[in-house]
N, C-alpha and C. Protein backbone atom coordinates (compact mmCIF):
# COMPACT_ATOMS: atom_id res chain seq x y z
N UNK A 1 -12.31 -37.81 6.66
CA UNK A 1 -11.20 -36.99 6.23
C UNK A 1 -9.89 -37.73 6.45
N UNK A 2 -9.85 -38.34 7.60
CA UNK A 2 -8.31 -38.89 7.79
C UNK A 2 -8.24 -40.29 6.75
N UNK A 3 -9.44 -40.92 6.10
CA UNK A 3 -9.03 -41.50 5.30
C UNK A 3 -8.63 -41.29 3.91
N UNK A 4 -9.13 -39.87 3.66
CA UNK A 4 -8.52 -39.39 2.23
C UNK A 4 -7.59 -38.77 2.81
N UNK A 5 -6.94 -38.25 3.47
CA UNK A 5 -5.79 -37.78 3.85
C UNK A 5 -4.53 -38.66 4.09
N UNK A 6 -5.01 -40.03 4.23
CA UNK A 6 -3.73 -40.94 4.80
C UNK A 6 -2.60 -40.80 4.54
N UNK A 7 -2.52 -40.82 3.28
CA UNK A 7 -1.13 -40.63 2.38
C UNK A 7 -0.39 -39.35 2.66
N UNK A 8 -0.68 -38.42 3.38
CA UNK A 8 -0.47 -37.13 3.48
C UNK A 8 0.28 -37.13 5.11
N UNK A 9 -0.30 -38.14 5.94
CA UNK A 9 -0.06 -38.43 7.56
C UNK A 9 0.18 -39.67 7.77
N UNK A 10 1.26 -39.82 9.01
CA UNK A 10 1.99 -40.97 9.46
C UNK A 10 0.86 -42.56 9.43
N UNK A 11 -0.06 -42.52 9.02
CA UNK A 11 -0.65 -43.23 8.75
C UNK A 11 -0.56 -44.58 7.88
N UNK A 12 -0.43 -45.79 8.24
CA UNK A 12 -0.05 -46.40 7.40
C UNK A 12 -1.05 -46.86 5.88
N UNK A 13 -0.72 -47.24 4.89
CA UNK A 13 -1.51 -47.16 3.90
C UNK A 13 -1.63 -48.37 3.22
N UNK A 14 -1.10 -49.04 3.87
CA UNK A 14 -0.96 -50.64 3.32
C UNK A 14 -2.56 -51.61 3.55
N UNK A 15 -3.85 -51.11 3.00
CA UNK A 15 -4.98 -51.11 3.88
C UNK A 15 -5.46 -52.86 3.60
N UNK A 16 -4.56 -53.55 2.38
CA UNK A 16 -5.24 -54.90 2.37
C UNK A 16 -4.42 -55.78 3.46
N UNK A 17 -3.06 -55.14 3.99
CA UNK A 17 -2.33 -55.68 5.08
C UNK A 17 -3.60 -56.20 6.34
N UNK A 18 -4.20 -54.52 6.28
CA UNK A 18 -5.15 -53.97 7.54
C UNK A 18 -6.27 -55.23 7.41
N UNK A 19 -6.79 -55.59 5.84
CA UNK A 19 -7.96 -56.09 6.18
C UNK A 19 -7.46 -58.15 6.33
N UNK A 20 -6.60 -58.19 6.39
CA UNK A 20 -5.97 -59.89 6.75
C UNK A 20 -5.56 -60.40 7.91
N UNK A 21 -4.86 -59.20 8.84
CA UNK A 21 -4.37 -59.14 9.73
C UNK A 21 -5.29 -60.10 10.93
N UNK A 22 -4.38 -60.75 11.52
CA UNK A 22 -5.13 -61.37 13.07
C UNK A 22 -6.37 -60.24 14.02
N UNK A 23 -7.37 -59.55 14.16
CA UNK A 23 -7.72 -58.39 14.80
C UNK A 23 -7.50 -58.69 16.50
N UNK A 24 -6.69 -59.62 16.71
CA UNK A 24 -6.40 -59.66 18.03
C UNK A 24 -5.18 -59.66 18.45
N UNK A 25 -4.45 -60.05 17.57
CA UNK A 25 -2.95 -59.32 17.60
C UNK A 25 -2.45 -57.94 17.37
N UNK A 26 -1.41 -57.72 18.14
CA UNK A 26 -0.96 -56.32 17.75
C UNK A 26 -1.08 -56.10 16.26
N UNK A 27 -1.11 -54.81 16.17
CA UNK A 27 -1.20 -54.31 14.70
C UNK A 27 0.45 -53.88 14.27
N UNK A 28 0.79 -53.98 13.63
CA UNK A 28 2.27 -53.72 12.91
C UNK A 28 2.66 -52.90 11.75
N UNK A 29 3.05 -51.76 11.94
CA UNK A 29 3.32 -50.97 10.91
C UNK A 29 4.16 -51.53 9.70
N UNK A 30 3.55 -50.94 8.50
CA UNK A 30 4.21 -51.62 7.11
C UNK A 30 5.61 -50.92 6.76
N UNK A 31 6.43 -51.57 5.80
CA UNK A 31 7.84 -50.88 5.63
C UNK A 31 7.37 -49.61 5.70
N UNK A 32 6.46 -49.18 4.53
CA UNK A 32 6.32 -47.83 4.00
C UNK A 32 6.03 -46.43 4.74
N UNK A 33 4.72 -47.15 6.11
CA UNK A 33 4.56 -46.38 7.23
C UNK A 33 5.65 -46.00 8.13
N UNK A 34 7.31 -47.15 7.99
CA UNK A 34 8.03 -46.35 8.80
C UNK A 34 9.03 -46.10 8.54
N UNK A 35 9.08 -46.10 6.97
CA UNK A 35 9.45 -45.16 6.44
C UNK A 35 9.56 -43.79 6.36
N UNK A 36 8.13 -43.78 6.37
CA UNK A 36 7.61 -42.12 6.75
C UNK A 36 7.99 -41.38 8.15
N UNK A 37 7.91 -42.20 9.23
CA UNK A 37 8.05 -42.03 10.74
C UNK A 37 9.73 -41.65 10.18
N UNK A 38 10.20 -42.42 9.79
CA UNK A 38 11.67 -42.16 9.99
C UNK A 38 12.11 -41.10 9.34
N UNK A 39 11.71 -40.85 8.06
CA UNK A 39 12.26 -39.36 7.36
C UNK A 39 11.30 -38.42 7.87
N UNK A 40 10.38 -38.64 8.32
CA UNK A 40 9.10 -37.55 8.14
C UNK A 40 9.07 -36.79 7.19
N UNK A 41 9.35 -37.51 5.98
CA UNK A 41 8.82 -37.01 4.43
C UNK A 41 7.76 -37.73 3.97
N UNK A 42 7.35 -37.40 2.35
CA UNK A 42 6.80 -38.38 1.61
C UNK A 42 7.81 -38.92 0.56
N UNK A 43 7.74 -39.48 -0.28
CA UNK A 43 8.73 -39.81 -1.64
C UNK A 43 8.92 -37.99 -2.19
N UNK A 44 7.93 -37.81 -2.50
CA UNK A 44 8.21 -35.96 -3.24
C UNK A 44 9.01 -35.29 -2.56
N UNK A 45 9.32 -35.46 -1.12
CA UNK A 45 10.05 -34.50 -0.42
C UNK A 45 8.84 -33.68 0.65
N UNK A 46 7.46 -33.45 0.17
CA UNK A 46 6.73 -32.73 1.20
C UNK A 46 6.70 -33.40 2.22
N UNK A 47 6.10 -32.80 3.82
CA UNK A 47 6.52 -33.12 5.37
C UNK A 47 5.20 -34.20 5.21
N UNK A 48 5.41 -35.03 6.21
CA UNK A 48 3.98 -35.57 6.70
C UNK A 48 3.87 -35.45 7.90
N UNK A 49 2.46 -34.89 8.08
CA UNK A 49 1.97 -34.75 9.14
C UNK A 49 0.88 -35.67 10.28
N UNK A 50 0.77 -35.25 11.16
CA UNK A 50 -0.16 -35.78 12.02
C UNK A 50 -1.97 -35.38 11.93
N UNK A 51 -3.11 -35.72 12.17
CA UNK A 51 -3.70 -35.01 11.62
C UNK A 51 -3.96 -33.87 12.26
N UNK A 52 -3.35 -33.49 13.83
CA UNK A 52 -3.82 -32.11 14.04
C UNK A 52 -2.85 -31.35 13.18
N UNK A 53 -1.68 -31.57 12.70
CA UNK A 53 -1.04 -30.78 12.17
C UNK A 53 -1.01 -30.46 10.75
N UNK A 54 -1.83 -31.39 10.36
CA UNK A 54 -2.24 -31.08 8.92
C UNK A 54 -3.38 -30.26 9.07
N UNK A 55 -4.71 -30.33 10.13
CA UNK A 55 -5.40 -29.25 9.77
C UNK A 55 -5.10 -27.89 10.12
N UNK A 56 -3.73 -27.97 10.90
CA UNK A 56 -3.41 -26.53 11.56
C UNK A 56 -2.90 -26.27 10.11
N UNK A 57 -2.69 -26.85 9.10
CA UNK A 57 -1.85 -26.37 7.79
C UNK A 57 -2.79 -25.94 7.06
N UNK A 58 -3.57 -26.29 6.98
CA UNK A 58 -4.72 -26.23 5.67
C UNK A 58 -5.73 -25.06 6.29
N UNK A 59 -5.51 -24.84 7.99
CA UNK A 59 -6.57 -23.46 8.49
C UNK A 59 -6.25 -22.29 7.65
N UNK A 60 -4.51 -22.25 7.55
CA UNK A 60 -4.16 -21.31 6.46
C UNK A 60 -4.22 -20.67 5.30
N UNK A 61 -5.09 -21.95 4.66
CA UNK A 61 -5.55 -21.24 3.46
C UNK A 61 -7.12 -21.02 3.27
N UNK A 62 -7.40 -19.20 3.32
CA UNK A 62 -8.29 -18.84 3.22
C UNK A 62 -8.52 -18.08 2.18
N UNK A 63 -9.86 -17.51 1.79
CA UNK A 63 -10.40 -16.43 1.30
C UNK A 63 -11.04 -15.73 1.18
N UNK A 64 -10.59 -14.18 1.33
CA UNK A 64 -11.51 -13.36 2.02
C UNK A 64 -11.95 -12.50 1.07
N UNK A 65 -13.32 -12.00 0.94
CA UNK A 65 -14.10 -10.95 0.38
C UNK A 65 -13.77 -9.62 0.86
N UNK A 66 -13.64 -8.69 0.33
CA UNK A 66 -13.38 -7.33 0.81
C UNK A 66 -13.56 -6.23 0.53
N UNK A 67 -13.84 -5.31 1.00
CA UNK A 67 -14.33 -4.24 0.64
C UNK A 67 -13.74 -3.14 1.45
N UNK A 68 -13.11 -2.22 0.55
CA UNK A 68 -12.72 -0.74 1.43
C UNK A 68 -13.54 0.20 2.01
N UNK A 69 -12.62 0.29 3.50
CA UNK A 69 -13.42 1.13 4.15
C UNK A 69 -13.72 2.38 3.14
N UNK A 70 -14.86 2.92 3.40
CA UNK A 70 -15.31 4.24 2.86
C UNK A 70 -15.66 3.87 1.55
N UNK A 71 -15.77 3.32 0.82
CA UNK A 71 -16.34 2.99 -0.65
C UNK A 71 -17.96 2.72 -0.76
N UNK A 72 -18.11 3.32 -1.74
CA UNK A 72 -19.74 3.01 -1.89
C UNK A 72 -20.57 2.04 -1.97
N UNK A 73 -21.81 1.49 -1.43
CA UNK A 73 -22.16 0.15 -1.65
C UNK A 73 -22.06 -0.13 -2.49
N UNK A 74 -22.16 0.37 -4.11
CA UNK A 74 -22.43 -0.31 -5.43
C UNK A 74 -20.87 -0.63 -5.86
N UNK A 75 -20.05 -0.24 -4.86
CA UNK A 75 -18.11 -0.59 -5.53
C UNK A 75 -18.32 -2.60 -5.42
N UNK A 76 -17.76 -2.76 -6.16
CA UNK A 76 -17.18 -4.51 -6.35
C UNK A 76 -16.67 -4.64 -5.19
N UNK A 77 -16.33 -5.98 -4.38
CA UNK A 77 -15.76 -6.45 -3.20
C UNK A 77 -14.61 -7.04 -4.06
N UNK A 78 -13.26 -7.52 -3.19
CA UNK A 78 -11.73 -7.70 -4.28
C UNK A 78 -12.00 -8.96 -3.24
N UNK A 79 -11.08 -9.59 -3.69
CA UNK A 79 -10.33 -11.12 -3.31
C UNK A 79 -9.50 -11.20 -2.85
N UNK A 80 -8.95 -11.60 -1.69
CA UNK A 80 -7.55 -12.24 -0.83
C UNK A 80 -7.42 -13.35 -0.95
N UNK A 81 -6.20 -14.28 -1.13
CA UNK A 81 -6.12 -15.33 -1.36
C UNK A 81 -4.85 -15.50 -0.38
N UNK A 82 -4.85 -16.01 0.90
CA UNK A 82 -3.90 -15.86 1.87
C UNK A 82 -2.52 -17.08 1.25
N UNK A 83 -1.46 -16.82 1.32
CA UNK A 83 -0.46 -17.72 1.12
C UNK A 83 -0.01 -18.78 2.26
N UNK A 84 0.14 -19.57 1.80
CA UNK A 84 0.46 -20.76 2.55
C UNK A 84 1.67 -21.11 3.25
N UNK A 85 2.15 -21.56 4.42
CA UNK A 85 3.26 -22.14 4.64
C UNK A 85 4.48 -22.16 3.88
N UNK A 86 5.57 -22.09 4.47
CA UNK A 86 6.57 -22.60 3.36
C UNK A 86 6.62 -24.12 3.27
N UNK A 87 6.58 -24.43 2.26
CA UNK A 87 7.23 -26.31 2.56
C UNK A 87 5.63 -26.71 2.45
N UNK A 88 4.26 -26.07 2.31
CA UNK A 88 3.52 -27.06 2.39
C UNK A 88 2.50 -26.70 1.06
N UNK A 89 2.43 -27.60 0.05
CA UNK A 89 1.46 -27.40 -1.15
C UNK A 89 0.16 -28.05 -1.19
């Protein structure tokens, strides 16, 4: 998950940097990664997150089956579709 997510979290994404690099030297963040650190945006304007804080974002969107109290078994169950965060699509 955190690798399809990268682009989404402070993660840097520069991955052919990753695969040239000395593996015994420090690792060094790319312009673009601190870039991100520094606005804590993306280019679009949405936030980037960390990954606990991206899944605390995404726990939010659920959907629930439902059914009213007191209704008969043969009634249809309805749909909730919980809304999301502000600021996060």
């Amino acid at each position: 998950m955190r690798e399809a997510w990268r682009e989404m979290m402070f993660a840097d994404e520069d991955q052919e940097a990753k695969a040239e690099r000395d593996p015994v030297a420090p690792a060094k963040r790319s312009a673009g990664a601190l870039a991100k650190i520094r606005r804590c945006q993306l280019d679009d304007g949405s936030p980037v997150h960390s990954f606990a804080t991206l899944l605390s974002e995404l726990a939010n969107f659920t959907r629930n089956r439902c059914l009213a109290h007191g209704t008969r078994s043969d009634t249809a169950p309805f749909t909730i579709l919980a809304t999301p965060n502000p600021g996060f699509s």
